[in-house]
C-alpha atoms as a PDB file:
ATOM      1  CA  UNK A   1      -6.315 -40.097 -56.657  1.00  0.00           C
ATOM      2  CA  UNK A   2      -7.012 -37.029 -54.104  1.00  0.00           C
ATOM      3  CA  UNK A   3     -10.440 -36.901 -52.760  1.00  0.00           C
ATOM      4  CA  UNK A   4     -11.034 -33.508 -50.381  1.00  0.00           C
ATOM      5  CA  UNK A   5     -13.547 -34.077 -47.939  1.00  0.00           C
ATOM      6  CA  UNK A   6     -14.068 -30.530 -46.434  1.00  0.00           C
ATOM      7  CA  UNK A   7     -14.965 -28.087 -49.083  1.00  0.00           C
ATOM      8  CA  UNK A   8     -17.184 -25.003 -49.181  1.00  0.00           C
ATOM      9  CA  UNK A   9     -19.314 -23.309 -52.199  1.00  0.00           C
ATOM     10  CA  UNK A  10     -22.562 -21.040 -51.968  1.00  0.00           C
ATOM     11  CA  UNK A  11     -24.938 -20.440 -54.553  1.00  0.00           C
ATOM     12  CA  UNK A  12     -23.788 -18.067 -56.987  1.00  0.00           C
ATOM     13  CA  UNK A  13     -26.247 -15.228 -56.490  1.00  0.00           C
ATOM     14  CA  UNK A  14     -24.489 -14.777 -52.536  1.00  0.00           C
ATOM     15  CA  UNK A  15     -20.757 -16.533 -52.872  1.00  0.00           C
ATOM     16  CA  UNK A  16     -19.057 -13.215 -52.968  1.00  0.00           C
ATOM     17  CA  UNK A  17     -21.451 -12.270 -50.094  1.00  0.00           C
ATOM     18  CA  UNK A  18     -20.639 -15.334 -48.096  1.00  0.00           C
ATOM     19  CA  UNK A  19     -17.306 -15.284 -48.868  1.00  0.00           C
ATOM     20  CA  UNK A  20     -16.615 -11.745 -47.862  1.00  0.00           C
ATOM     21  CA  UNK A  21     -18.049 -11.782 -44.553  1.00  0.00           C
ATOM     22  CA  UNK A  22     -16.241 -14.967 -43.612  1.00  0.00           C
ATOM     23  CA  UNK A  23     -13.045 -13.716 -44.911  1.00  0.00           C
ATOM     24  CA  UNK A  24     -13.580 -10.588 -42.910  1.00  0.00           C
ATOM     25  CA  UNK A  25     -13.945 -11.893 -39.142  1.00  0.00           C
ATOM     26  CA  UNK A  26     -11.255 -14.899 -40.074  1.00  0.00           C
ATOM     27  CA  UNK A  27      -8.376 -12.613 -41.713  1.00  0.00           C
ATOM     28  CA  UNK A  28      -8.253 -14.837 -44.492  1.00  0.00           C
ATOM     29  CA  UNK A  29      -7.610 -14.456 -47.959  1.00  0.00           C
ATOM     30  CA  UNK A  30     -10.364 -17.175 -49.658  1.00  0.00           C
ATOM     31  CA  UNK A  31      -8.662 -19.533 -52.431  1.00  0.00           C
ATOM     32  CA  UNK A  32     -11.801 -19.781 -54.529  1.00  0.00           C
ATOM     33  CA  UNK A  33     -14.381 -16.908 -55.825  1.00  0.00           C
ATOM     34  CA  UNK A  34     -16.967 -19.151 -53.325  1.00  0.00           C
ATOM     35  CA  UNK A  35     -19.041 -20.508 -56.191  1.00  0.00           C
ATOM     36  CA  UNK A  36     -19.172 -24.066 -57.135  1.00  0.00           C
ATOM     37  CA  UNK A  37     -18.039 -23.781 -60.705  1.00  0.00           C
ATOM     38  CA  UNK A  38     -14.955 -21.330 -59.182  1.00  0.00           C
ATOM     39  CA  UNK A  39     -14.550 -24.300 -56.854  1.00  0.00           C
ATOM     40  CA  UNK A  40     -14.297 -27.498 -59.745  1.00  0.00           C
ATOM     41  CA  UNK A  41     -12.027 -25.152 -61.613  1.00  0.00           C
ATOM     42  CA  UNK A  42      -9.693 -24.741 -58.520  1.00  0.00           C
ATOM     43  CA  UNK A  43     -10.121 -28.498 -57.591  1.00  0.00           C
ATOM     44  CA  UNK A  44      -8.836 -29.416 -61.140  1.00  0.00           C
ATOM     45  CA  UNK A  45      -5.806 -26.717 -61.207  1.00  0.00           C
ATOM     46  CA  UNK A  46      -4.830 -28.469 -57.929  1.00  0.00           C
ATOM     47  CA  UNK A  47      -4.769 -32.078 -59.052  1.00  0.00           C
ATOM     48  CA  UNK A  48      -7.718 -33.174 -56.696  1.00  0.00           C
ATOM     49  CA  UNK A  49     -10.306 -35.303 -58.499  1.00  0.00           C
ATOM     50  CA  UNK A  50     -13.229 -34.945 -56.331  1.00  0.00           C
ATOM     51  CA  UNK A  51     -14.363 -32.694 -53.374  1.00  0.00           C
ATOM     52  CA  UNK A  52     -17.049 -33.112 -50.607  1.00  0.00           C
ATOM     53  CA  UNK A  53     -19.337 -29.893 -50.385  1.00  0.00           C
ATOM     54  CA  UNK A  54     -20.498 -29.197 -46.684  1.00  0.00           C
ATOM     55  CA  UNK A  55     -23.499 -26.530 -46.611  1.00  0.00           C
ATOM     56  CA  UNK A  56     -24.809 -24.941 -43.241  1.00  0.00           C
ATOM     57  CA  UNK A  57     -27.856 -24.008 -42.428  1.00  0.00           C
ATOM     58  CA  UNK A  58     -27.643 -21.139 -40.333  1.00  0.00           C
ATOM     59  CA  UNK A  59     -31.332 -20.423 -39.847  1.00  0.00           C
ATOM     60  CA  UNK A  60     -34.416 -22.735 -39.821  1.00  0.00           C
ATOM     61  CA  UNK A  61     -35.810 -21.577 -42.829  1.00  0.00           C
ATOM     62  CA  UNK A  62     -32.508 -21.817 -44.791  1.00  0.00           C
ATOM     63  CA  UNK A  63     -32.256 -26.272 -44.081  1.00  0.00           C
ATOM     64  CA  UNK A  64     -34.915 -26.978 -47.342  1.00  0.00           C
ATOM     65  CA  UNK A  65     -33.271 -24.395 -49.687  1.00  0.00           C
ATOM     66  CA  UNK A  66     -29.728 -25.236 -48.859  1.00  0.00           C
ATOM     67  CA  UNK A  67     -30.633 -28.665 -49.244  1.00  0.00           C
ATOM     68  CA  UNK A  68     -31.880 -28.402 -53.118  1.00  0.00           C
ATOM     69  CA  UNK A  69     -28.970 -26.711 -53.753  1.00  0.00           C
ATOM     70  CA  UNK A  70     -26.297 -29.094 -52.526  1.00  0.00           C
ATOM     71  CA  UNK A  71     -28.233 -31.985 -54.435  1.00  0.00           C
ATOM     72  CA  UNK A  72     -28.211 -30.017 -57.585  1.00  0.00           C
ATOM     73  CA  UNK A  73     -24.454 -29.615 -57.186  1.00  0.00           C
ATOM     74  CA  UNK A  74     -23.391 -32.955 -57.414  1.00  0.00           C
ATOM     75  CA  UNK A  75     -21.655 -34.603 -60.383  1.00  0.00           C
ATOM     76  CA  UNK A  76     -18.337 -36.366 -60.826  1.00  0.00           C
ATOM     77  CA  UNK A  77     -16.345 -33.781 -59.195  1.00  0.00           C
ATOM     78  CA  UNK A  78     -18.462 -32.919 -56.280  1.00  0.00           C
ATOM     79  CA  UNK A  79     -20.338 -34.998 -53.492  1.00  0.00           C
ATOM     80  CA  UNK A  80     -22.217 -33.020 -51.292  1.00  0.00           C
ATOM     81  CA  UNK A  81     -23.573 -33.547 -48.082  1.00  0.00           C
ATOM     82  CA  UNK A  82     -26.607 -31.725 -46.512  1.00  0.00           C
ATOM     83  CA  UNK A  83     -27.419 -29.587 -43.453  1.00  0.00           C
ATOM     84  CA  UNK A  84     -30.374 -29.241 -40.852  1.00  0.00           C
ATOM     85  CA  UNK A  85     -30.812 -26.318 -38.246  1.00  0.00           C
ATOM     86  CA  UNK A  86     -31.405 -27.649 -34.755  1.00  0.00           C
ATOM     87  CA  UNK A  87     -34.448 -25.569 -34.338  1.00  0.00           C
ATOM     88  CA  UNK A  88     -36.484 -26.093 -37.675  1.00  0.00           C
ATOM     89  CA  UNK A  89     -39.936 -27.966 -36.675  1.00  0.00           C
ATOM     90  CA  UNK A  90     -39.167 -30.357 -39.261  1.00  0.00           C
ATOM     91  CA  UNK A  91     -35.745 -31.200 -38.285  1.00  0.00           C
ATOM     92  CA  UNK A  92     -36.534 -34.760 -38.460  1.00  0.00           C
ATOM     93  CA  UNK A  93     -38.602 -35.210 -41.542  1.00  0.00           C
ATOM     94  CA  UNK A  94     -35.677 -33.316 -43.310  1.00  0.00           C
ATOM     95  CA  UNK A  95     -33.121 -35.630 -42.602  1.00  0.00           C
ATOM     96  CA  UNK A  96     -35.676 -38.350 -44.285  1.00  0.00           C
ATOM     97  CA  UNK A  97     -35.529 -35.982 -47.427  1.00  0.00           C
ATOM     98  CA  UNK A  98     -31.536 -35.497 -47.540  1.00  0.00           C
ATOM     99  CA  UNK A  99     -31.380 -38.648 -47.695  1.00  0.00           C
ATOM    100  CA  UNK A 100     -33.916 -39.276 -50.355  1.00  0.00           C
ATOM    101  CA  UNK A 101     -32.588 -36.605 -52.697  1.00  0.00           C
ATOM    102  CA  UNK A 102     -28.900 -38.507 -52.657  1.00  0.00           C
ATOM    103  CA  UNK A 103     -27.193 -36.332 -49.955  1.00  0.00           C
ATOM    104  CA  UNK A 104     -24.024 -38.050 -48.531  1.00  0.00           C
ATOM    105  CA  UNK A 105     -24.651 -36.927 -44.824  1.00  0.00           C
ATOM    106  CA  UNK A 106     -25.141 -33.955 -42.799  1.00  0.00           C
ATOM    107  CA  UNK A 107     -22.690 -30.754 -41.845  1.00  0.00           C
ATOM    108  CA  UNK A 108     -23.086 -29.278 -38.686  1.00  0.00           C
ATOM    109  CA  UNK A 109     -21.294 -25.950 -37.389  1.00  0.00           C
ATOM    110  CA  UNK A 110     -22.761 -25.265 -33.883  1.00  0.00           C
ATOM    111  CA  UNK A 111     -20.910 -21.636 -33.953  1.00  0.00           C
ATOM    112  CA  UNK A 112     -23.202 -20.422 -36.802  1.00  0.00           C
ATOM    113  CA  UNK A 113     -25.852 -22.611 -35.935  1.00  0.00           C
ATOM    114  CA  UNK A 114     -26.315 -21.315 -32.108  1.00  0.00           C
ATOM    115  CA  UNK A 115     -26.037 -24.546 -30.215  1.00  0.00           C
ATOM    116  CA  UNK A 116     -23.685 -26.869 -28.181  1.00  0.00           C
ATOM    117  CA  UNK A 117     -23.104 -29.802 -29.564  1.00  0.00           C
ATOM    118  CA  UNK A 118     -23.850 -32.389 -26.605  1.00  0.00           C
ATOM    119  CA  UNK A 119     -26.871 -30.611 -25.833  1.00  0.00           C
ATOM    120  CA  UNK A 120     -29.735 -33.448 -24.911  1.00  0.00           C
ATOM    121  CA  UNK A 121     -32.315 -32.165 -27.331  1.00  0.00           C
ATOM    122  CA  UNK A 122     -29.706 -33.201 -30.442  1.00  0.00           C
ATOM    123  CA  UNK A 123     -29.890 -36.774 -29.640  1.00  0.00           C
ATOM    124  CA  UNK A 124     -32.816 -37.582 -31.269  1.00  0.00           C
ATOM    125  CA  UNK A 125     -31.480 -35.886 -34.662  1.00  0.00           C
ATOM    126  CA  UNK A 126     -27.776 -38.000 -34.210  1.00  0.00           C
ATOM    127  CA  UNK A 127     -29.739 -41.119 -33.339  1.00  0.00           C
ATOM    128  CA  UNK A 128     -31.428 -40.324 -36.427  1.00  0.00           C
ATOM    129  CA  UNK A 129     -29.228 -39.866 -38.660  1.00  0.00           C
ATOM    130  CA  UNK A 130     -27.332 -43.371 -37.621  1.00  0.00           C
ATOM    131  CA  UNK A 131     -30.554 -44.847 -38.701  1.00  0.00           C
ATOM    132  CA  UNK A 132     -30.880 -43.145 -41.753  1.00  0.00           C
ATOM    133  CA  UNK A 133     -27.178 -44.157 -42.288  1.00  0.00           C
ATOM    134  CA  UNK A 134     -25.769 -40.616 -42.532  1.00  0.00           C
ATOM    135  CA  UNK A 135     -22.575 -39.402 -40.978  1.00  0.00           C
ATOM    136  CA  UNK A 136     -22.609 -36.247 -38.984  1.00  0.00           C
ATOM    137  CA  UNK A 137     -19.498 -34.151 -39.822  1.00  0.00           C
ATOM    138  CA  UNK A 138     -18.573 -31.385 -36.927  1.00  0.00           C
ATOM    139  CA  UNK A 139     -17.155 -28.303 -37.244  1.00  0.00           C
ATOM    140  CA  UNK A 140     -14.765 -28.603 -33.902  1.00  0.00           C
ATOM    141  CA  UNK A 141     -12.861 -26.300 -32.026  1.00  0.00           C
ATOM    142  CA  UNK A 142     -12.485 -22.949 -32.242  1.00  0.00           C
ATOM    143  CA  UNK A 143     -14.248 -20.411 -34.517  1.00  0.00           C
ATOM    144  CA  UNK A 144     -13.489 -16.975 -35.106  1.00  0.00           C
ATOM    145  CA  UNK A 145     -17.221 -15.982 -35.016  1.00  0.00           C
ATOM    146  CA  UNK A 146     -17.503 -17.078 -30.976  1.00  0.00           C
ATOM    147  CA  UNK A 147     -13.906 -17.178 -30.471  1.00  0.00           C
ATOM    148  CA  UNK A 148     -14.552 -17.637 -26.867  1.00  0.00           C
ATOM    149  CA  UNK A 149     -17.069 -20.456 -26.355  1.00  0.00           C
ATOM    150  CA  UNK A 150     -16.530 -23.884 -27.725  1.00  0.00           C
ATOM    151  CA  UNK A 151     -19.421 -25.018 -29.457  1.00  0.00           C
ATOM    152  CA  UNK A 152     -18.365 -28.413 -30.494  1.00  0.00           C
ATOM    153  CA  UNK A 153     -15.328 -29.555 -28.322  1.00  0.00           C
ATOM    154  CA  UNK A 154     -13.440 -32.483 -28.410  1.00  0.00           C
ATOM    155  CA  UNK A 155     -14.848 -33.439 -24.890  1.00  0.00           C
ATOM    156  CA  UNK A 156     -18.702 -33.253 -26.173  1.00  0.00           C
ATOM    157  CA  UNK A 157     -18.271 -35.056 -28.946  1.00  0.00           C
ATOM    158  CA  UNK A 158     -16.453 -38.002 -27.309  1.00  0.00           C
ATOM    159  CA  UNK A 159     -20.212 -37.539 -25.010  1.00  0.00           C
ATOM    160  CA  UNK A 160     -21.630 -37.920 -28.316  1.00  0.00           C
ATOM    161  CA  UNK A 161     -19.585 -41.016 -29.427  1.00  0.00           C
ATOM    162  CA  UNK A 162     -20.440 -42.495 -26.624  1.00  0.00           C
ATOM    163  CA  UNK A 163     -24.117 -41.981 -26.207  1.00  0.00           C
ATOM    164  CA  UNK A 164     -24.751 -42.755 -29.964  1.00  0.00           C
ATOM    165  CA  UNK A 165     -21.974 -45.627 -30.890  1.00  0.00           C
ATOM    166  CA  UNK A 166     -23.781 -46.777 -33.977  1.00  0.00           C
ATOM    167  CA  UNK A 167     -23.496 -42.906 -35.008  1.00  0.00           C
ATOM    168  CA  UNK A 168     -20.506 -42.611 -38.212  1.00  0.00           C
ATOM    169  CA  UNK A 169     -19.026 -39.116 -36.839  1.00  0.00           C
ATOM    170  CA  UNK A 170     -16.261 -37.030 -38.453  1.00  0.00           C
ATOM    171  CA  UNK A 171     -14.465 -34.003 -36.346  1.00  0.00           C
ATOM    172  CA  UNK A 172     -13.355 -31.855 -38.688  1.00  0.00           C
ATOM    173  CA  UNK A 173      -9.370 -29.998 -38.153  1.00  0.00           C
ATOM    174  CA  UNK A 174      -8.472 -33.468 -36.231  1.00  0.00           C
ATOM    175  CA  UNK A 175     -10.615 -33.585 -33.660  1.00  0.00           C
ATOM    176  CA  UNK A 176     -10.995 -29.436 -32.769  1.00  0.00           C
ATOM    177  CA  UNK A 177      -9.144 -26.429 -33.721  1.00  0.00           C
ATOM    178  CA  UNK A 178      -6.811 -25.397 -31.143  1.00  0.00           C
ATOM    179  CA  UNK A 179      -7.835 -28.275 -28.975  1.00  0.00           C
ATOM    180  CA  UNK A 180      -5.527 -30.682 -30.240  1.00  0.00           C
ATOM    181  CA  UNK A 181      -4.369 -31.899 -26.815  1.00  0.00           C
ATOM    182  CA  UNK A 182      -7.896 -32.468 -25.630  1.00  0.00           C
ATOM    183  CA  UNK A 183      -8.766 -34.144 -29.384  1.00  0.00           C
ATOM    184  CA  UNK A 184      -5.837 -36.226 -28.574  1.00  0.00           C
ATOM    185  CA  UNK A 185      -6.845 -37.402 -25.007  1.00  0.00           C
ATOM    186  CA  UNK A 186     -10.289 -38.240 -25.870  1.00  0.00           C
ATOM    187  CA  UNK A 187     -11.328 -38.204 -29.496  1.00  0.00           C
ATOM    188  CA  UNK A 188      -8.209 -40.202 -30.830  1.00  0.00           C
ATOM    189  CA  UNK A 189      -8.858 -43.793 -31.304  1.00  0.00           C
ATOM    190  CA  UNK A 190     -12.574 -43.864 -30.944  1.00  0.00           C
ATOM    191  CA  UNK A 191     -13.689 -46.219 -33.608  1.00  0.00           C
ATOM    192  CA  UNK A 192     -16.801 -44.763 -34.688  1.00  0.00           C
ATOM    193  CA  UNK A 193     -15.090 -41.438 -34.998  1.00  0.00           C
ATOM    194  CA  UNK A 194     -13.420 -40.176 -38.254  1.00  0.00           C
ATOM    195  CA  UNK A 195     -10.631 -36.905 -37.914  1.00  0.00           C
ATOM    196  CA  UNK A 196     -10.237 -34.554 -40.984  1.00  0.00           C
ATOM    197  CA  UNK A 197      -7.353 -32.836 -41.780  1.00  0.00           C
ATOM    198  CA  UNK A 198      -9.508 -29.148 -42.832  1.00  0.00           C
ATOM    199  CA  UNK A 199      -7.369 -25.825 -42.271  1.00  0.00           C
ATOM    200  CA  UNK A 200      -4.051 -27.959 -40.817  1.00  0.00           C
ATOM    201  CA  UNK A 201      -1.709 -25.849 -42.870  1.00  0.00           C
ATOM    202  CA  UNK A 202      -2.620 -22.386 -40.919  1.00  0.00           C
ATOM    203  CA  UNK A 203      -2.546 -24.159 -37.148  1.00  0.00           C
ATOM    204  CA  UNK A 204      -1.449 -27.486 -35.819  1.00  0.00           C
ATOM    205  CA  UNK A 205       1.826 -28.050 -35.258  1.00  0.00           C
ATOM    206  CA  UNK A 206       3.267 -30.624 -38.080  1.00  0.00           C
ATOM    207  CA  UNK A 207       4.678 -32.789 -35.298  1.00  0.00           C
ATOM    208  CA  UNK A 208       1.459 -33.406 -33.715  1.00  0.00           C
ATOM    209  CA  UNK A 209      -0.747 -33.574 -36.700  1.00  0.00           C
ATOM    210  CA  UNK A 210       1.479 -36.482 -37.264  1.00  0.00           C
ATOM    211  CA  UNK A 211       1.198 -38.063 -34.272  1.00  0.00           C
ATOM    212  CA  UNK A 212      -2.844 -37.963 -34.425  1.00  0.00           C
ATOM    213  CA  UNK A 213      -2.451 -39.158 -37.959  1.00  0.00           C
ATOM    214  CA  UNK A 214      -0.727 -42.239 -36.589  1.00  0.00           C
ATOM    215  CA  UNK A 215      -2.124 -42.798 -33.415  1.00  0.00           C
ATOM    216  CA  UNK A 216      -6.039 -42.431 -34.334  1.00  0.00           C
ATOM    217  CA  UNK A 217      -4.656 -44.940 -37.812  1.00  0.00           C
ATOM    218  CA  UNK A 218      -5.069 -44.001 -41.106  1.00  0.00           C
ATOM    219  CA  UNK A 219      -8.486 -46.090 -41.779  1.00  0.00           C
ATOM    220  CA  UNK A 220     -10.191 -42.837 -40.030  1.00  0.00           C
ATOM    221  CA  UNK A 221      -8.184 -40.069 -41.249  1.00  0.00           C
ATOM    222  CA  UNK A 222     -10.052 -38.335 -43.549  1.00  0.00           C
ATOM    223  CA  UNK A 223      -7.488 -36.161 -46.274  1.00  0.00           C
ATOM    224  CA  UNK A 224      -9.475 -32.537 -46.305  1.00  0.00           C
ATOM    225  CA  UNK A 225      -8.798 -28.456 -47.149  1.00  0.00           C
ATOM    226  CA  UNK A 226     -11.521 -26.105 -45.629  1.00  0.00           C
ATOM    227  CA  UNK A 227     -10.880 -24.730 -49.211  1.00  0.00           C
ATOM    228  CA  UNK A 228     -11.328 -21.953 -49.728  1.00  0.00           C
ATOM    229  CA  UNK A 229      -9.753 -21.251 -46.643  1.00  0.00           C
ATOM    230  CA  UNK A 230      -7.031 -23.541 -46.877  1.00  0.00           C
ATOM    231  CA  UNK A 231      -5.371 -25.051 -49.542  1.00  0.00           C
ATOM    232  CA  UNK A 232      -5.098 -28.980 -50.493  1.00  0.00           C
ATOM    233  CA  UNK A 233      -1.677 -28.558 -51.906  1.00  0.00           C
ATOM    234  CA  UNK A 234      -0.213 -26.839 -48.817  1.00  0.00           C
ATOM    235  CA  UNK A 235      -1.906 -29.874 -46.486  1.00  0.00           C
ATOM    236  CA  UNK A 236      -0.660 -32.508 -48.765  1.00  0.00           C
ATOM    237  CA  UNK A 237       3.035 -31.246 -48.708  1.00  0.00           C
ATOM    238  CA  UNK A 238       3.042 -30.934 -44.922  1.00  0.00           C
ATOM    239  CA  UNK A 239       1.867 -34.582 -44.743  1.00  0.00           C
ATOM    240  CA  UNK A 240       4.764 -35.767 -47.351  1.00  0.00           C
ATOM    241  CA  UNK A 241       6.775 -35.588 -44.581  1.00  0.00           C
ATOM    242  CA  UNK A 242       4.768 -37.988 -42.353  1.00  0.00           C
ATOM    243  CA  UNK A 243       6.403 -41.361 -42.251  1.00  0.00           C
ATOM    244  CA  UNK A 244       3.287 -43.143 -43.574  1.00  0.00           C
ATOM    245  CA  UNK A 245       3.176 -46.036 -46.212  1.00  0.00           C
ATOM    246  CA  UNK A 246       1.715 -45.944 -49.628  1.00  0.00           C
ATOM    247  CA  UNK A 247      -1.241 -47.870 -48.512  1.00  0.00           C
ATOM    248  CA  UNK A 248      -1.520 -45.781 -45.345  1.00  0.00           C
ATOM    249  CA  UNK A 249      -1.435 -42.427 -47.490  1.00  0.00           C
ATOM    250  CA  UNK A 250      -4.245 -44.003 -50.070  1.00  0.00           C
ATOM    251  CA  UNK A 251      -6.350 -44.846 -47.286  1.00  0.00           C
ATOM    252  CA  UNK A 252      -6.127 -40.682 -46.266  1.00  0.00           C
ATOM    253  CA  UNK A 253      -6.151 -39.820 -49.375  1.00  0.00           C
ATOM    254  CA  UNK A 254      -9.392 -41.221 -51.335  1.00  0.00           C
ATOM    255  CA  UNK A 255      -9.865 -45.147 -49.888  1.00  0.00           C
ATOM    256  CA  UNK A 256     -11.561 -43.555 -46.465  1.00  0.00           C
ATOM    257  CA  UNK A 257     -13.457 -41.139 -48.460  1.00  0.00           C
ATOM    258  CA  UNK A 258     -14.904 -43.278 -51.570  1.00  0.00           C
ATOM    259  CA  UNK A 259     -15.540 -45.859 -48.800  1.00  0.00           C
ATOM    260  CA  UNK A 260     -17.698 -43.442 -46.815  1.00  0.00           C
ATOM    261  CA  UNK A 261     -19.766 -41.765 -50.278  1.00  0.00           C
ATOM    262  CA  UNK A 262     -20.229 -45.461 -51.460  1.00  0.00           C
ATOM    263  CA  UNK A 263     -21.967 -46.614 -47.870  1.00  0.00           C
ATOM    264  CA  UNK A 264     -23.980 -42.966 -47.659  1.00  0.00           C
END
């Protein structure tokens, strides 16, 4: 089984939209058409049974909408997890309703979002979220859209690790892309934080995605694409080479994930 936990879709009416302007400031050619139909048709051609949807809000008003849509998504194939914007008055009381409509946890990307992660005022919504039992999955690293501010580094999430310890937090591209050394000095071996493997084919050096694979242990690795901006196959042939064990490579590869969906 292959479960991809880093996935993207948009509702039909603005996935060639949403897909053109990200492919435009990232130089990238997009795998899927950006829809989620265009997306279970890819995930079966590729051999991956199931794939975890991550929405963003990037505006207050978008968090409710976005939010309906992700829970209408779902079905055997897809999980999806939900969204809130930082600055929505009801920031709170909408993490109470992803929960209730069967979300799996909440996506943040402070690039789009326009906010650092670490900043004081988001403690309330991570302490929240631990309550409410839903993990808080990071976009980390660099993004193309502020390429020169880091709006979720590896050093303020390990802040956030540490101020909210009963929070379940995944750093997506292992811990922050291009920040690998920093991910590695402070992010690996955390135990409340979970590393995802999104975009590795188009960045991190093979040698050291291996050594974070193995050093951070493959209970909180976290097999994932970024499709449609990376592909599954291409991630799962680079990690072939990793000298990992069959029970280490079904923990990354659907035991971590089903584990996560079945607690959320």
């Amino acid at each position: 089984m292959l479960v991809d936990f880093h996935v993207h879709a948009f509702a039909e009416k603005i996935a060639a939209r949403a897909i053109g302007q990200v492919a435009g400031k990232a130089d990238l050619i997009p795998e899927t058409d950006g829809t989620a139909e265009g997306l279970r048709r890819r995930l079966q051609e590729w051999g991956v049974d199931k794939g975890v949807v991550l929405p963003i809000a990037t505006k207050p008003t978008q968090q409710t909408i976005i939010n309906d849509w992700a829970a209408q998504q779902q079905d055997e194939t897809l999980y999806c997890y939900g969204s809130v914007h930082p600055d929505a008055p009801d920031v709170l009381e909408e993490l109470e309703r992803i929960r209730q409509l069967g979300l799996h946890g909440i996506k943040l990307h402070p690039d789009y979002q326009g906010f650092f992660a670490d900043e004081p005022r988001m403690l309330p919504i991570y302490r929240r979220c631990a309550q409410l039992g839903l993990p808080v999955l990071f976009h980390a690293g660099f993004d193309p859209v502020s390429p020169q501010v880091r709006h979720a580094s590896p050093e303020a999430l390990a802040r956030i690790a540490e101020a909210v310890p009963e929070l379940t937090l995944i750093a997506a591209h292992l811990g922050g892309v291009l920040q690998w050394d920093e991910a590695e000095r402070l992010l690996v071996g955390r135990k409340n934080v979970y590393l995802d493997t999104a975009f590795a084919s188009h960045s991190i050096d093979p040698g050291q995605f291996e050594r974070i694979v193995q050093r951070h242990g493959a209970e909180r690795i976290l097999f994932a694409s970024d499709c449609p901006w990376d592909s599954p196959v291409k991630i799962h042939r680079i990690m072939d080479d990793f000298a990992l064990t069959p029970a280490q490579r079904s923990r990354i590869d659907w035991e971590n994930a089903l584990e996560l969906l079945a607690q959320h």
